[in-house]
N, C-alpha and C. Protein backbone atom coordinates (compact mmCIF):
# COMPACT_ATOMS: atom_id res chain seq x y z
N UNK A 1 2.92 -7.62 -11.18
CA UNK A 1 1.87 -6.96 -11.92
C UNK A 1 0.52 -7.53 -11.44
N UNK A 2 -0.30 -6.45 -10.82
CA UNK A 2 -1.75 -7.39 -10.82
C UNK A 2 -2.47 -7.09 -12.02
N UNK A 3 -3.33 -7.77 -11.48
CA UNK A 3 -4.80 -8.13 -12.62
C UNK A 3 -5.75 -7.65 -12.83
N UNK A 4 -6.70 -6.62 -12.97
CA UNK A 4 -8.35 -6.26 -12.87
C UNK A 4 -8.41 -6.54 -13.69
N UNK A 5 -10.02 -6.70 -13.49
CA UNK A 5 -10.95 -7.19 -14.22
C UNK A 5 -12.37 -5.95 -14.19
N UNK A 6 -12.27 -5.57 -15.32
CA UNK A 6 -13.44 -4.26 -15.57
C UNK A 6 -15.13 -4.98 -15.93
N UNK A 7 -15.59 -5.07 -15.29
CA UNK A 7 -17.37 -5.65 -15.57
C UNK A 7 -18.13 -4.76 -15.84
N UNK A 8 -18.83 -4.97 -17.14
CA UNK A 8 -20.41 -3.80 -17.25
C UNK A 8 -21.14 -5.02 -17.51
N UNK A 9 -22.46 -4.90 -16.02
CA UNK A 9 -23.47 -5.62 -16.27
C UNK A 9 -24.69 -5.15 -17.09
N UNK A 10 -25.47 -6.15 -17.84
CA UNK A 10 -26.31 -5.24 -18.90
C UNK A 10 -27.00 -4.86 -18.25
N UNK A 11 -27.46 -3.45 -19.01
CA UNK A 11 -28.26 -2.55 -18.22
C UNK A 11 -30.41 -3.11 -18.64
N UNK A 12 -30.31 -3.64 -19.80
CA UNK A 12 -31.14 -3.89 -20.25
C UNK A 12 -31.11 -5.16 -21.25
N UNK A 13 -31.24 -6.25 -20.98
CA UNK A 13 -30.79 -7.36 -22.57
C UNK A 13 -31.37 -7.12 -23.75
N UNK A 14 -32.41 -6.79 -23.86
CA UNK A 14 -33.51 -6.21 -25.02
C UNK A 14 -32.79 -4.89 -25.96
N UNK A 15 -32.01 -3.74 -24.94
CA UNK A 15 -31.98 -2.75 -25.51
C UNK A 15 -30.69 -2.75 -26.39
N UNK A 16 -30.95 -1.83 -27.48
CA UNK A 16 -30.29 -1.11 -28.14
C UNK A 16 -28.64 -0.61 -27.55
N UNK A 17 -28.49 -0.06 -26.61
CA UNK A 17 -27.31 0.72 -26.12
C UNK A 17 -26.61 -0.39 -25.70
N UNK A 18 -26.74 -1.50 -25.22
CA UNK A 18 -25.94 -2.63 -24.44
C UNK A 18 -25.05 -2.55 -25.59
N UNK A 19 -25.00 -2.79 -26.98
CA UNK A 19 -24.24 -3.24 -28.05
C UNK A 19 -23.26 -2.40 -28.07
N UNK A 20 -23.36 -1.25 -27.66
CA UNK A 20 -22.34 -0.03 -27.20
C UNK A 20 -21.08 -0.46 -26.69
N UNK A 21 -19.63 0.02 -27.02
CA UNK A 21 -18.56 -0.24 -26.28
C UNK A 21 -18.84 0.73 -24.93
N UNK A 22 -18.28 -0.29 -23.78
CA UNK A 22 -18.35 0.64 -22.73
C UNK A 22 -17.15 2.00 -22.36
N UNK A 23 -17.12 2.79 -23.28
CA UNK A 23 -16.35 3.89 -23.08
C UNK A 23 -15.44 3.87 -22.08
N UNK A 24 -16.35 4.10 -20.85
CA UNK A 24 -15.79 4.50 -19.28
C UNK A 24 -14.64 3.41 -18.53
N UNK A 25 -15.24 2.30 -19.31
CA UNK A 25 -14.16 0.75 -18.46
C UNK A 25 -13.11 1.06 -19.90
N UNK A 26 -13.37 1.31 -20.50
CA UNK A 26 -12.14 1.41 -21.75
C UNK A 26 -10.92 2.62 -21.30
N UNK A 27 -11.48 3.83 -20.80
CA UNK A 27 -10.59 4.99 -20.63
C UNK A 27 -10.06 4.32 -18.54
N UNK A 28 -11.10 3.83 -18.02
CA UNK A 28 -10.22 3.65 -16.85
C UNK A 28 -9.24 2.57 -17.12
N UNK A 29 -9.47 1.23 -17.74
CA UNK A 29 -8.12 0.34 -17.99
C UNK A 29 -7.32 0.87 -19.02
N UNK A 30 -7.03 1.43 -20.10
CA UNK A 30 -6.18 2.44 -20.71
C UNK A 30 -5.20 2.72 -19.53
N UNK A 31 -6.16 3.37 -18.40
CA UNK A 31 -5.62 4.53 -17.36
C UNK A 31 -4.32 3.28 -16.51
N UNK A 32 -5.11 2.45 -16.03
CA UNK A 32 -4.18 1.35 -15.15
C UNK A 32 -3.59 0.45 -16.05
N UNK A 33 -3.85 0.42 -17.67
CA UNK A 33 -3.04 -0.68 -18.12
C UNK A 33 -1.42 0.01 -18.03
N UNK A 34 -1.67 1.30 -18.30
CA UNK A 34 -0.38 2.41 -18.13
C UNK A 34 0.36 2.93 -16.93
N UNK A 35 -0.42 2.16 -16.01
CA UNK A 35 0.43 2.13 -14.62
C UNK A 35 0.90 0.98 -14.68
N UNK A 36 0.84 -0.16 -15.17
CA UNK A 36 1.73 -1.37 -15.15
C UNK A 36 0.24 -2.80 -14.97
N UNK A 37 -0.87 -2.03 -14.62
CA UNK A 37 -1.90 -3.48 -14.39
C UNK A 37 -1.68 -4.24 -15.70
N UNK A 38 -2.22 -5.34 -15.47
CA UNK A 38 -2.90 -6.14 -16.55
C UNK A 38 -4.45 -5.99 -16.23
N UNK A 39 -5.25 -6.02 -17.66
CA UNK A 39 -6.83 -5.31 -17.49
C UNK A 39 -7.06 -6.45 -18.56
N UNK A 40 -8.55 -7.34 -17.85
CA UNK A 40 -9.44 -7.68 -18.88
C UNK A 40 -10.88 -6.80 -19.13
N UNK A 41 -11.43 -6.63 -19.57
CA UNK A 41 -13.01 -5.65 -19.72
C UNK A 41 -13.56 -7.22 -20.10
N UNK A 42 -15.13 -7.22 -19.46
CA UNK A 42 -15.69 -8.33 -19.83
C UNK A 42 -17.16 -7.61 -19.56
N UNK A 43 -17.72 -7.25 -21.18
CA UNK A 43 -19.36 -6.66 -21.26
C UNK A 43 -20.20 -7.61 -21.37
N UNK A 44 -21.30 -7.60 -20.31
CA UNK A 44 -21.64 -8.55 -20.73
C UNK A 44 -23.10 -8.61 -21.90
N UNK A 45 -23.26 -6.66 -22.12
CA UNK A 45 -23.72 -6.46 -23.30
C UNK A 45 -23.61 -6.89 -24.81
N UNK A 46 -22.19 -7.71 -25.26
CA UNK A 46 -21.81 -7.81 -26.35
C UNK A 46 -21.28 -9.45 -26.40
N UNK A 47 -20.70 -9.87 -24.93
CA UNK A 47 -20.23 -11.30 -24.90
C UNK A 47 -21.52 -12.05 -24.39
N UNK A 48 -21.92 -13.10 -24.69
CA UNK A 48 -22.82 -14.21 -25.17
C UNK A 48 -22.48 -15.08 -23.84
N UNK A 49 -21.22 -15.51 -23.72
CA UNK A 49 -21.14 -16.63 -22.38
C UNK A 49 -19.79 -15.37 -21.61
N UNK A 50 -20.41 -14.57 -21.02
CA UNK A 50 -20.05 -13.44 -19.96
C UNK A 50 -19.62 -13.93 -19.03
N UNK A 51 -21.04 -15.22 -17.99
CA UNK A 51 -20.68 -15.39 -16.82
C UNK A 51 -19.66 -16.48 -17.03
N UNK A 52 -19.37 -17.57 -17.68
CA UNK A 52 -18.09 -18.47 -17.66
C UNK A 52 -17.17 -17.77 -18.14
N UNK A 53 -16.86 -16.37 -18.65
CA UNK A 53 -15.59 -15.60 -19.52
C UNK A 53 -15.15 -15.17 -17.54
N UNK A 54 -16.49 -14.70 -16.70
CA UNK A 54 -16.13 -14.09 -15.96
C UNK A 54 -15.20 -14.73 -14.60
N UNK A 55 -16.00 -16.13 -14.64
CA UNK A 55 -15.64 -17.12 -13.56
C UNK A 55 -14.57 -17.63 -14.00
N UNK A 56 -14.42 -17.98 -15.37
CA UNK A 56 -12.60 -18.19 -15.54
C UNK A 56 -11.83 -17.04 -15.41
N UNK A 57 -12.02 -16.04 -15.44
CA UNK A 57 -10.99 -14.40 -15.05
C UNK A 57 -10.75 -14.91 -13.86
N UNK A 58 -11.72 -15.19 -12.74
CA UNK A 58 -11.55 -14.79 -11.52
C UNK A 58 -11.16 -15.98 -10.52
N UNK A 59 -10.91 -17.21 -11.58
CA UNK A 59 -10.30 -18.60 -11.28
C UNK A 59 -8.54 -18.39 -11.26
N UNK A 60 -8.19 -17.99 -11.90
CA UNK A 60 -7.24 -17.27 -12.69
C UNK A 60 -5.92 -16.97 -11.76
């Protein structure tokens, strides 16, 4: 089984919409968690320490 890892970088830190679930990384890992991947999503609109969530994914 591999692994992805889905990233939305913020589009804006200030704005409003970042707080948004990212829809699009939600319906594509849905899509490959159902082919057999393993999927993390890591926003970094909503998570606080993003880049160490991200560098341990990709230590991994």
């Amino acid at each position: 089984m591999a692994e992805v890892i889905l990233f939305r970088p913020a589009e804006n830190p200030n704005a409003l919409l970042s707080t948004r679930c990212p829809l699009g990384l939600v319906y594509i890992g849905t899509y490959l968690a159902q082919k057999g991947y393993s999927v993390k999503i890591i926003d970094s609109g909503s998570c606080k320490d993003w880049l160490s969530e991200l560098k341990n994914s990709l230590v991994q």
